[in-house]
PDB file of N, CA and C in Angstrom:
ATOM      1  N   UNK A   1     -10.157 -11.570  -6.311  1.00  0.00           N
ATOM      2  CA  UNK A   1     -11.496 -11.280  -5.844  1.00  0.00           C
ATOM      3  C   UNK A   1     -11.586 -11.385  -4.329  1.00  0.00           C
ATOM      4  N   UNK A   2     -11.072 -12.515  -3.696  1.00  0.00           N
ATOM      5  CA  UNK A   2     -11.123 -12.033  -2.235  1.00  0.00           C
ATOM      6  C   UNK A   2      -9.955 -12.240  -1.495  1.00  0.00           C
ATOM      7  N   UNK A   3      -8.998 -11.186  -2.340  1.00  0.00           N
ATOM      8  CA  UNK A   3      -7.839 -10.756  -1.599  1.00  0.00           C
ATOM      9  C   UNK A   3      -7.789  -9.580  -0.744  1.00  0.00           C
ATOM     10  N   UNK A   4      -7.299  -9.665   0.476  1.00  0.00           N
ATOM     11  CA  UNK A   4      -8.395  -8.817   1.428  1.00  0.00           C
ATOM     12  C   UNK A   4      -7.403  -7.155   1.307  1.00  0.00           C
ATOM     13  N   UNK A   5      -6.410  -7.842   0.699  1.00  0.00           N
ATOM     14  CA  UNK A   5      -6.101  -5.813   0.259  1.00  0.00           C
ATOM     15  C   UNK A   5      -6.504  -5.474  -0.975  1.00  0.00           C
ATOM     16  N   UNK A   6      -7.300  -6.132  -1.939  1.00  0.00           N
ATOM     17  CA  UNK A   6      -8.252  -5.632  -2.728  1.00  0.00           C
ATOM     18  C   UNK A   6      -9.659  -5.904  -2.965  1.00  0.00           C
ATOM     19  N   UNK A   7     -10.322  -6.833  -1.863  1.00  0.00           N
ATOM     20  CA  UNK A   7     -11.738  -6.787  -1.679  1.00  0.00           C
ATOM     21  C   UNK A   7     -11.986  -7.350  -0.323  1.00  0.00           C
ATOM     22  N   UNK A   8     -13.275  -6.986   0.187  1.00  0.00           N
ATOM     23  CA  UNK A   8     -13.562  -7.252   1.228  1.00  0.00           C
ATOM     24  C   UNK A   8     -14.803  -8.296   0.937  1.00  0.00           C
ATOM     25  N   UNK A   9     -14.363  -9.168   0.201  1.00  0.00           N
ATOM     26  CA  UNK A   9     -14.980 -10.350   0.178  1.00  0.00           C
ATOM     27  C   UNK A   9     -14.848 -11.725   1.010  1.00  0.00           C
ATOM     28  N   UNK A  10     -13.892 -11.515   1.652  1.00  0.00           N
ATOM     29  CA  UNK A  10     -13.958 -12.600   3.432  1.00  0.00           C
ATOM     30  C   UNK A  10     -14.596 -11.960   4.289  1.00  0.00           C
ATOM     31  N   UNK A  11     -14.634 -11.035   4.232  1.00  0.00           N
ATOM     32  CA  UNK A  11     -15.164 -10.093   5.623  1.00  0.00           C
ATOM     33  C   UNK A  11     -16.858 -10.129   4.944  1.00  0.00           C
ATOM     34  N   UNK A  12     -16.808  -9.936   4.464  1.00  0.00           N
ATOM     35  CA  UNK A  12     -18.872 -10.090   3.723  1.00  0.00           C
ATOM     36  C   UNK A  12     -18.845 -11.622   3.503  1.00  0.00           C
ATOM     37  N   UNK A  13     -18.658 -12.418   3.708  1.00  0.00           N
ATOM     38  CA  UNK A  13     -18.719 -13.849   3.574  1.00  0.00           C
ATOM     39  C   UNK A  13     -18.791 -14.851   5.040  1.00  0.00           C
ATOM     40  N   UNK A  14     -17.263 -14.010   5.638  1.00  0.00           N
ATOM     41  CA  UNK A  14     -17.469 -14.879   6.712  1.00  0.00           C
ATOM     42  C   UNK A  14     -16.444 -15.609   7.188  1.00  0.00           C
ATOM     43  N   UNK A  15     -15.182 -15.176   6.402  1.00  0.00           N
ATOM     44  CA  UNK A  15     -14.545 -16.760   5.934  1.00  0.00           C
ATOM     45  C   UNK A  15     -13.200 -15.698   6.462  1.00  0.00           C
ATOM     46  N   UNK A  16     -12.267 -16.631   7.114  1.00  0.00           N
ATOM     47  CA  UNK A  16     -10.756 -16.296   7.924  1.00  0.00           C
ATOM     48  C   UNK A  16     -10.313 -17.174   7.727  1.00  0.00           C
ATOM     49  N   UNK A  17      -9.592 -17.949   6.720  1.00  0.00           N
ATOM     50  CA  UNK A  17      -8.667 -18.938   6.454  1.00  0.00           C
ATOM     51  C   UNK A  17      -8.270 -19.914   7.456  1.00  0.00           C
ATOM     52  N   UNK A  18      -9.888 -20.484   8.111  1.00  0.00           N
ATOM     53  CA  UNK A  18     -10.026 -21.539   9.239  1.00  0.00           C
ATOM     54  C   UNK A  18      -9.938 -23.000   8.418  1.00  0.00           C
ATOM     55  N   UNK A  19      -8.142 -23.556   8.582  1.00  0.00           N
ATOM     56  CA  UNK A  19      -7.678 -24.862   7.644  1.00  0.00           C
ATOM     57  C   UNK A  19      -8.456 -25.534   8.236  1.00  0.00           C
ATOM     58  N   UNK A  20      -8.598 -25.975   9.641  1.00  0.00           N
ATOM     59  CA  UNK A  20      -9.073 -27.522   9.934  1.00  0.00           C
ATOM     60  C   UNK A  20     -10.388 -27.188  10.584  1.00  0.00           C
ATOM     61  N   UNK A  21     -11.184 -26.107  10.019  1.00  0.00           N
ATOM     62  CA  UNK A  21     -12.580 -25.571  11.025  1.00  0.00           C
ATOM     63  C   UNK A  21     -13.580 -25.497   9.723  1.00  0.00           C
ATOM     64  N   UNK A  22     -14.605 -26.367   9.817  1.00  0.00           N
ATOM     65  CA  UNK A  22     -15.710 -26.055   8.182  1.00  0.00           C
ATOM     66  C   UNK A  22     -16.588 -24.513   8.404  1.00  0.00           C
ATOM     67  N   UNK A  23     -16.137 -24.105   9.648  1.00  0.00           N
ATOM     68  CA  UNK A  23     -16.957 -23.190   9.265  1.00  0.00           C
ATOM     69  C   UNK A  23     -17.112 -21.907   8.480  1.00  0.00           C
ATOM     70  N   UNK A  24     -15.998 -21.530   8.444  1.00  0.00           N
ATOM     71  CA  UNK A  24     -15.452 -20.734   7.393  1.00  0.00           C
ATOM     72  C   UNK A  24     -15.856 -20.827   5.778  1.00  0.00           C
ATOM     73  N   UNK A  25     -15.718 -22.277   5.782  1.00  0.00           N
ATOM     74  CA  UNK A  25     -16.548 -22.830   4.250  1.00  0.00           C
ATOM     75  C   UNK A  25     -17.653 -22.432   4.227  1.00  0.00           C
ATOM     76  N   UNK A  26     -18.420 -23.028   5.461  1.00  0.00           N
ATOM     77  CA  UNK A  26     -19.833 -22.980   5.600  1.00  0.00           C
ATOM     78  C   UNK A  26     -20.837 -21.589   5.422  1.00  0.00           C
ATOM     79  N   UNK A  27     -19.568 -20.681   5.721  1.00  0.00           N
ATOM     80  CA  UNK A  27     -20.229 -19.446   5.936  1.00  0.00           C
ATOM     81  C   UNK A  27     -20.020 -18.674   4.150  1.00  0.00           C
ATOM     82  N   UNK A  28     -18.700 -19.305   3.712  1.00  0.00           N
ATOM     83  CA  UNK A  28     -18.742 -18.802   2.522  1.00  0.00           C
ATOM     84  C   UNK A  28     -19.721 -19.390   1.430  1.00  0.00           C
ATOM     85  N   UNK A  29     -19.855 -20.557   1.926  1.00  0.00           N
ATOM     86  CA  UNK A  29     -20.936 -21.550   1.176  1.00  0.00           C
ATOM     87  C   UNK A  29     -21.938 -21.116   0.856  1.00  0.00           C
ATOM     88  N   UNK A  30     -22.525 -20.133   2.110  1.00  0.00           N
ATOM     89  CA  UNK A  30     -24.159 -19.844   2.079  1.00  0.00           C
ATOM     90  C   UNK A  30     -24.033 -18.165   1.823  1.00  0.00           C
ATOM     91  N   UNK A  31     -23.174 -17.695   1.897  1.00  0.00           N
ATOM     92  CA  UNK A  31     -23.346 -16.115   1.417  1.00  0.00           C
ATOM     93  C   UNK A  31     -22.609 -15.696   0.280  1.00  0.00           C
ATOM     94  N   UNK A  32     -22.104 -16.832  -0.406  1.00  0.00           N
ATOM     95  CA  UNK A  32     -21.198 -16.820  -1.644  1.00  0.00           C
ATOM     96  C   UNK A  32     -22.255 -15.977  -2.784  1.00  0.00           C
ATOM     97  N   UNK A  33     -23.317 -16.383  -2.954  1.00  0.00           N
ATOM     98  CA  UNK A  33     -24.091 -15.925  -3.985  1.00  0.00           C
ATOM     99  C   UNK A  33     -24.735 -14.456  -3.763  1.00  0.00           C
ATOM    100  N   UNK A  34     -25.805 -14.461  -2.752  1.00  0.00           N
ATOM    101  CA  UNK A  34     -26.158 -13.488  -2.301  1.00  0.00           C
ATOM    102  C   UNK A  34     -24.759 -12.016  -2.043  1.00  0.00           C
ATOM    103  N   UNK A  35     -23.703 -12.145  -1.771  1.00  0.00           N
ATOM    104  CA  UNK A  35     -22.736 -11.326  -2.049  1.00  0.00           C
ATOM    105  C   UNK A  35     -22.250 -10.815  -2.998  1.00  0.00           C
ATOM    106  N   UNK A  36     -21.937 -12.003  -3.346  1.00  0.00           N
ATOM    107  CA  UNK A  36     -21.280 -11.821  -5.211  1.00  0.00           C
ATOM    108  C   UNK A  36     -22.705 -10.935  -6.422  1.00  0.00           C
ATOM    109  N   UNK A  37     -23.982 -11.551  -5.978  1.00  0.00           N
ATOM    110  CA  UNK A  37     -24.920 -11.318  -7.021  1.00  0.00           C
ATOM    111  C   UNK A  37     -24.847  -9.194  -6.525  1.00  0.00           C
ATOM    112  N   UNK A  38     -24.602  -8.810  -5.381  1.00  0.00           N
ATOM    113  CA  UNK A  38     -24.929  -7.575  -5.016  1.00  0.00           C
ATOM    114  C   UNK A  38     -24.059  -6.477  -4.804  1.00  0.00           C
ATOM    115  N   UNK A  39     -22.084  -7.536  -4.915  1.00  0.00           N
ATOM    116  CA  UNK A  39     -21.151  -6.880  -5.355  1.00  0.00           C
ATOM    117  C   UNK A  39     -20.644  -6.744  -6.788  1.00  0.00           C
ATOM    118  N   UNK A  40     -21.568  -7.764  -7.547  1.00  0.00           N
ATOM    119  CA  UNK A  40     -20.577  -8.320  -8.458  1.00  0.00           C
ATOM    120  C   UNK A  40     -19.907  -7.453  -9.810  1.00  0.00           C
ATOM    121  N   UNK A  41     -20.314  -6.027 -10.005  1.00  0.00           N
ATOM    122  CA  UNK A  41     -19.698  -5.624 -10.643  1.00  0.00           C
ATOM    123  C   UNK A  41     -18.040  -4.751  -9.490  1.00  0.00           C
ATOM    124  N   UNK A  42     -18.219  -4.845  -8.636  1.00  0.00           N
ATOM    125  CA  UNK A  42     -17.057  -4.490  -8.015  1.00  0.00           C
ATOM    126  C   UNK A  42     -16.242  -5.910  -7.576  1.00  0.00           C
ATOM    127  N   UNK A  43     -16.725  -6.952  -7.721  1.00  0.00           N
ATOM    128  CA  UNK A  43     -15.908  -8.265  -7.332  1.00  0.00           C
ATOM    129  C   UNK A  43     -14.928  -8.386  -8.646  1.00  0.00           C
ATOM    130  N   UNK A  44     -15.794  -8.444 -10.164  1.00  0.00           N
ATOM    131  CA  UNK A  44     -15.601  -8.672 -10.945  1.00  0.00           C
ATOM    132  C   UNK A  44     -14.076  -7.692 -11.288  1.00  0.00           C
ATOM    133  N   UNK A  45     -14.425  -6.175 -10.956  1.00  0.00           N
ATOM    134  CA  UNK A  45     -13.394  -4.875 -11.112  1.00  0.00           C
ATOM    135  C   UNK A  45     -12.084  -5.243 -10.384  1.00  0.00           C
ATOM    136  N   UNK A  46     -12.411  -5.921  -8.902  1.00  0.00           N
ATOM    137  CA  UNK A  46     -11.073  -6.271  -8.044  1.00  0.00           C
ATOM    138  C   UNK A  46     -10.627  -6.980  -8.825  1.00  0.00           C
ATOM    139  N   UNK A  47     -10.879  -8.437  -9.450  1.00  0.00           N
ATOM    140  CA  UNK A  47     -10.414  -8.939  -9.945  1.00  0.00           C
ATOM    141  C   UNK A  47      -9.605  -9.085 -11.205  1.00  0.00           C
ATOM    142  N   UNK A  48     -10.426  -8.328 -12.196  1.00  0.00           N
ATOM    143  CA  UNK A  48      -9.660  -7.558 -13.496  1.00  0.00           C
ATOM    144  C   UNK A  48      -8.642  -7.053 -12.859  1.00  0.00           C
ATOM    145  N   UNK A  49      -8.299  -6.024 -11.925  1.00  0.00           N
ATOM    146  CA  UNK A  49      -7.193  -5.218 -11.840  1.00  0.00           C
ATOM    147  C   UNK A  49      -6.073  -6.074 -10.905  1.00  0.00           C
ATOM    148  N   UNK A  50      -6.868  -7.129 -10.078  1.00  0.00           N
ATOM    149  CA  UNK A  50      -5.454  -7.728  -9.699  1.00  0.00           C
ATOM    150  C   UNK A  50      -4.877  -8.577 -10.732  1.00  0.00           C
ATOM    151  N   UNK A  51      -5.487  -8.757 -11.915  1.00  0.00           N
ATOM    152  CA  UNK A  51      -5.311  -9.889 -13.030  1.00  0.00           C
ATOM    153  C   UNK A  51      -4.108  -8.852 -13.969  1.00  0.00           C
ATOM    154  N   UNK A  52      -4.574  -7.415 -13.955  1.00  0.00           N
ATOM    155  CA  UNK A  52      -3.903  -6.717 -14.985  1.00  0.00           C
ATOM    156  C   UNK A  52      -2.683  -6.093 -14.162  1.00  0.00           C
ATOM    157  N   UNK A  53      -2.610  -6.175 -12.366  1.00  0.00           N
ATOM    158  CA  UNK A  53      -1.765  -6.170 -11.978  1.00  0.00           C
ATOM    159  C   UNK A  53      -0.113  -6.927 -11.936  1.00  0.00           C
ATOM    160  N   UNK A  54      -0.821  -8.226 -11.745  1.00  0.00           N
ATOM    161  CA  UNK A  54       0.204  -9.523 -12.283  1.00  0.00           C
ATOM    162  C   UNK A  54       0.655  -9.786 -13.714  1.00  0.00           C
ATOM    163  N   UNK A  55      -0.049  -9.410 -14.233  1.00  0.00           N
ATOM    164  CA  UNK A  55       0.435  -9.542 -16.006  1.00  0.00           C
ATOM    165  C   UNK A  55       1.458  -8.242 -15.868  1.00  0.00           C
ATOM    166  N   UNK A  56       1.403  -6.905 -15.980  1.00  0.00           N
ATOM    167  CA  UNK A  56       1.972  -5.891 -15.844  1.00  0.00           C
ATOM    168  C   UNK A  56       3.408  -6.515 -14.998  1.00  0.00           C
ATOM    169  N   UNK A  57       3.164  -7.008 -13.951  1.00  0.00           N
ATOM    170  CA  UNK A  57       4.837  -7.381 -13.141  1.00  0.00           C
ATOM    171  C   UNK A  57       4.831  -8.406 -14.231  1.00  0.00           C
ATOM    172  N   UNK A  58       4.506  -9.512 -14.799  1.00  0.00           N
ATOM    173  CA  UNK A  58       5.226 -10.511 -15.466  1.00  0.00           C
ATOM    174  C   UNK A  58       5.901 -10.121 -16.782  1.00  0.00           C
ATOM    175  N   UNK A  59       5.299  -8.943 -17.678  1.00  0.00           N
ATOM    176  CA  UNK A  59       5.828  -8.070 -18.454  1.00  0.00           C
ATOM    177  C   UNK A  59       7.383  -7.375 -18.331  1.00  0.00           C
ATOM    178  N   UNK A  60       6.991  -6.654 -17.080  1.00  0.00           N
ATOM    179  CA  UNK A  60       7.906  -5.799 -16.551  1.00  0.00           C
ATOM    180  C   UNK A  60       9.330  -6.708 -16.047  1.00  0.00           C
ATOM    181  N   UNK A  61       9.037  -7.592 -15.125  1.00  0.00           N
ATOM    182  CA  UNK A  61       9.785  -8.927 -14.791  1.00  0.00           C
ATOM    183  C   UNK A  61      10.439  -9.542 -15.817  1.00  0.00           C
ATOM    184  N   UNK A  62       9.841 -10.246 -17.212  1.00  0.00           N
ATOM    185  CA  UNK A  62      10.426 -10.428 -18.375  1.00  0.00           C
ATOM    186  C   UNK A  62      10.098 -12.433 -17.885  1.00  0.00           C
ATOM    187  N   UNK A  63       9.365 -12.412 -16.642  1.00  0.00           N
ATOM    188  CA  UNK A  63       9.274 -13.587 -16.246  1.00  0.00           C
ATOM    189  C   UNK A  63       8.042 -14.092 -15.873  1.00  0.00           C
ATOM    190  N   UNK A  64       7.728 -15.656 -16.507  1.00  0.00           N
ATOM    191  CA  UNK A  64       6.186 -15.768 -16.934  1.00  0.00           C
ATOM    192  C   UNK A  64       5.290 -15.417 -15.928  1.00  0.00           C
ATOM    193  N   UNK A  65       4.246 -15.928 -16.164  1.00  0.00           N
ATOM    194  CA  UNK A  65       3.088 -15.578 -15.114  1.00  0.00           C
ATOM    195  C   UNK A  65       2.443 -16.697 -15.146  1.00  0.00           C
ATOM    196  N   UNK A  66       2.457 -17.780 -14.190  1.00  0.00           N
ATOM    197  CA  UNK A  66       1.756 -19.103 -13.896  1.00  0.00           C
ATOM    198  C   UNK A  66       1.018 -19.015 -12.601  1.00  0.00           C
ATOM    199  N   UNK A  67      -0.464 -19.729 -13.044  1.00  0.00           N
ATOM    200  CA  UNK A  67      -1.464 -19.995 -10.967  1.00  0.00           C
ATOM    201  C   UNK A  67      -1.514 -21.121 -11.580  1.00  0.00           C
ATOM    202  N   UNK A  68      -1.523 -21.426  -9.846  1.00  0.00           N
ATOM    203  CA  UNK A  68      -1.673 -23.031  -9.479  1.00  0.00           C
ATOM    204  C   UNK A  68      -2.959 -23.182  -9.135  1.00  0.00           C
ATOM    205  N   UNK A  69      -4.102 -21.837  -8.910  1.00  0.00           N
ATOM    206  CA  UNK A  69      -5.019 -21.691  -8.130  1.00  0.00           C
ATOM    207  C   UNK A  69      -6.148 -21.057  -9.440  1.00  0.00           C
ATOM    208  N   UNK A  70      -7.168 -20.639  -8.870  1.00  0.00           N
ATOM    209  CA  UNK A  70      -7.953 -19.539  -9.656  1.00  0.00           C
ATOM    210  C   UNK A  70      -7.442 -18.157  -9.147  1.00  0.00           C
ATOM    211  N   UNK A  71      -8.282 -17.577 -10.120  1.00  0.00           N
ATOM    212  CA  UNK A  71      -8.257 -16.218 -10.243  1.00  0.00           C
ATOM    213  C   UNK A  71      -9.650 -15.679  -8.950  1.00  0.00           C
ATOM    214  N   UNK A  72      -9.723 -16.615  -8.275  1.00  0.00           N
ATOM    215  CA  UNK A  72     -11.069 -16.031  -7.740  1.00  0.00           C
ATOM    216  C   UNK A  72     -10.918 -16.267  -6.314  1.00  0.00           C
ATOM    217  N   UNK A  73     -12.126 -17.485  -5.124  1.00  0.00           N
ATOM    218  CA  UNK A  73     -11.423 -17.516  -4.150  1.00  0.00           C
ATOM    219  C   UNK A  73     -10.776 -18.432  -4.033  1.00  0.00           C
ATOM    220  N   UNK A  74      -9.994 -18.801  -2.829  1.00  0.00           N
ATOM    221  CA  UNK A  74      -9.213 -19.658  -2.701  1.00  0.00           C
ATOM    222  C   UNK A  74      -9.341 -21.087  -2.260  1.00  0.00           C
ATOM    223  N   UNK A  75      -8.732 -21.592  -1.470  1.00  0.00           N
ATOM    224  CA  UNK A  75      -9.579 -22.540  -0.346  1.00  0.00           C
ATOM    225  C   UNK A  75     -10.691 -23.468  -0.537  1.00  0.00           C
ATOM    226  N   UNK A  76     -11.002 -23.251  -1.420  1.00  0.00           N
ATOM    227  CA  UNK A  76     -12.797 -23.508  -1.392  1.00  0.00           C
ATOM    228  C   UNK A  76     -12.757 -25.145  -2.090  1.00  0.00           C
ATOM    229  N   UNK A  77     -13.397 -25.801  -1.248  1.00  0.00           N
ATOM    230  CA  UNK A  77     -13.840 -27.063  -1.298  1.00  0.00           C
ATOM    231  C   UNK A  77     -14.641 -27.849  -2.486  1.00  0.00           C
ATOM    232  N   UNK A  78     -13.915 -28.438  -2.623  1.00  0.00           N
ATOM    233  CA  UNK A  78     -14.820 -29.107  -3.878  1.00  0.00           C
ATOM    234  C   UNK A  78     -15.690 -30.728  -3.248  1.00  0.00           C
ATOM    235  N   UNK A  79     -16.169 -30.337  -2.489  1.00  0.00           N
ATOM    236  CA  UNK A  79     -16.720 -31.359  -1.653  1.00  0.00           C
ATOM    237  C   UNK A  79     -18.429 -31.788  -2.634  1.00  0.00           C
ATOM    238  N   UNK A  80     -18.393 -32.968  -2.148  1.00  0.00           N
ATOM    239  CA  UNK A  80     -19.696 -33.949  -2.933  1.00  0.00           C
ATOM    240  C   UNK A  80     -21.022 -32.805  -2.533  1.00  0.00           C
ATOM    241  N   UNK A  81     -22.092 -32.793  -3.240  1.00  0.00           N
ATOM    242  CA  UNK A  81     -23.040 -32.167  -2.282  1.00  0.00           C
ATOM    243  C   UNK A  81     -23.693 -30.639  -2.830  1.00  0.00           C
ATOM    244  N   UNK A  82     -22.689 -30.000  -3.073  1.00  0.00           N
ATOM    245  CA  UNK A  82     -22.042 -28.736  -3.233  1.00  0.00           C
ATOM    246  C   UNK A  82     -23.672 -28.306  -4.747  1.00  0.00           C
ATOM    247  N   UNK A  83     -24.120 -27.283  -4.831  1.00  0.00           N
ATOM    248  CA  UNK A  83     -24.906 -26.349  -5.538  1.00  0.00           C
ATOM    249  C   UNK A  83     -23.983 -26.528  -6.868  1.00  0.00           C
ATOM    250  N   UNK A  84     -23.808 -27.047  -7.984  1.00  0.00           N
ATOM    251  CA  UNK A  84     -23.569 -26.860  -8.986  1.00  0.00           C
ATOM    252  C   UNK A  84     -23.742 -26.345  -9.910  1.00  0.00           C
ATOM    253  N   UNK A  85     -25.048 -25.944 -10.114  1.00  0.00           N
ATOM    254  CA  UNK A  85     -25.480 -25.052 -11.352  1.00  0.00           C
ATOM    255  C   UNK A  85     -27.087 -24.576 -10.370  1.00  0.00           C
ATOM    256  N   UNK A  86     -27.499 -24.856  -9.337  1.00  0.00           N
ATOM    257  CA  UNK A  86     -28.764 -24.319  -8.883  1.00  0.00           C
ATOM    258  C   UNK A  86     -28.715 -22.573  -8.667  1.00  0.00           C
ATOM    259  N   UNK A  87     -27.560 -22.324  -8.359  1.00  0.00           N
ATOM    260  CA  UNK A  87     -27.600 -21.229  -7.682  1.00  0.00           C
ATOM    261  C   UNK A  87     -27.366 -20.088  -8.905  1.00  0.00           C
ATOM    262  N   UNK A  88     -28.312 -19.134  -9.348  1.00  0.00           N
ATOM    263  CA  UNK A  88     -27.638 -18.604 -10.785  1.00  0.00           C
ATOM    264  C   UNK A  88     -27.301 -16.932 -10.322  1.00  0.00           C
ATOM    265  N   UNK A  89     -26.010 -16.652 -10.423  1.00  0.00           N
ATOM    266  CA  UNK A  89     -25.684 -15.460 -10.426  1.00  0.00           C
ATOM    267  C   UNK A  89     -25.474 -14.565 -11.359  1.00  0.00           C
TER     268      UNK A  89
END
């Protein structure tokens, strides 16, 4: 979903893989919803196809397919504080 050769979901967010800078969070923090709610059948599409992309090589490969991560974005903070269920998309 916001892999930037199949969505332009950092660039509508805000967010440049700034490790030791919150603002990058900050910016994904507050436009996470409002984006997603107005892309989200094309967030959802990037994501299916990079999902059916990787299965297809792990097929083809003959070699499994394991994440350490989500399927969605990356990075993203699980900090105290944080909108848990307020925000409904």
């Amino acid at each position: 979903m916001s892999h930037p050769e199949t969505s332009d979901w950092n660039a509508r967010v805000g967010y440049d893989f700034e490790k030791f800078d919150p603002v990058g969070f900050e910016h994904n923090r507050r436009e996470r919803v409002p984006v997603y709610r107005d892309g989200k059948s094309k967030y959802d599409d990037a994501l299916r196809g990079e999902i059916d992309n990787v299965a297809a090589w792990s097929r083809a490969s003959g070699k499994p397919l394991v994440t350490t991560e989500c399927w969605s974005v990356v990075d993203y903070k699980d900090w105290p504080g944080l909108d848990w269920g307020g925000s409904k998309i």
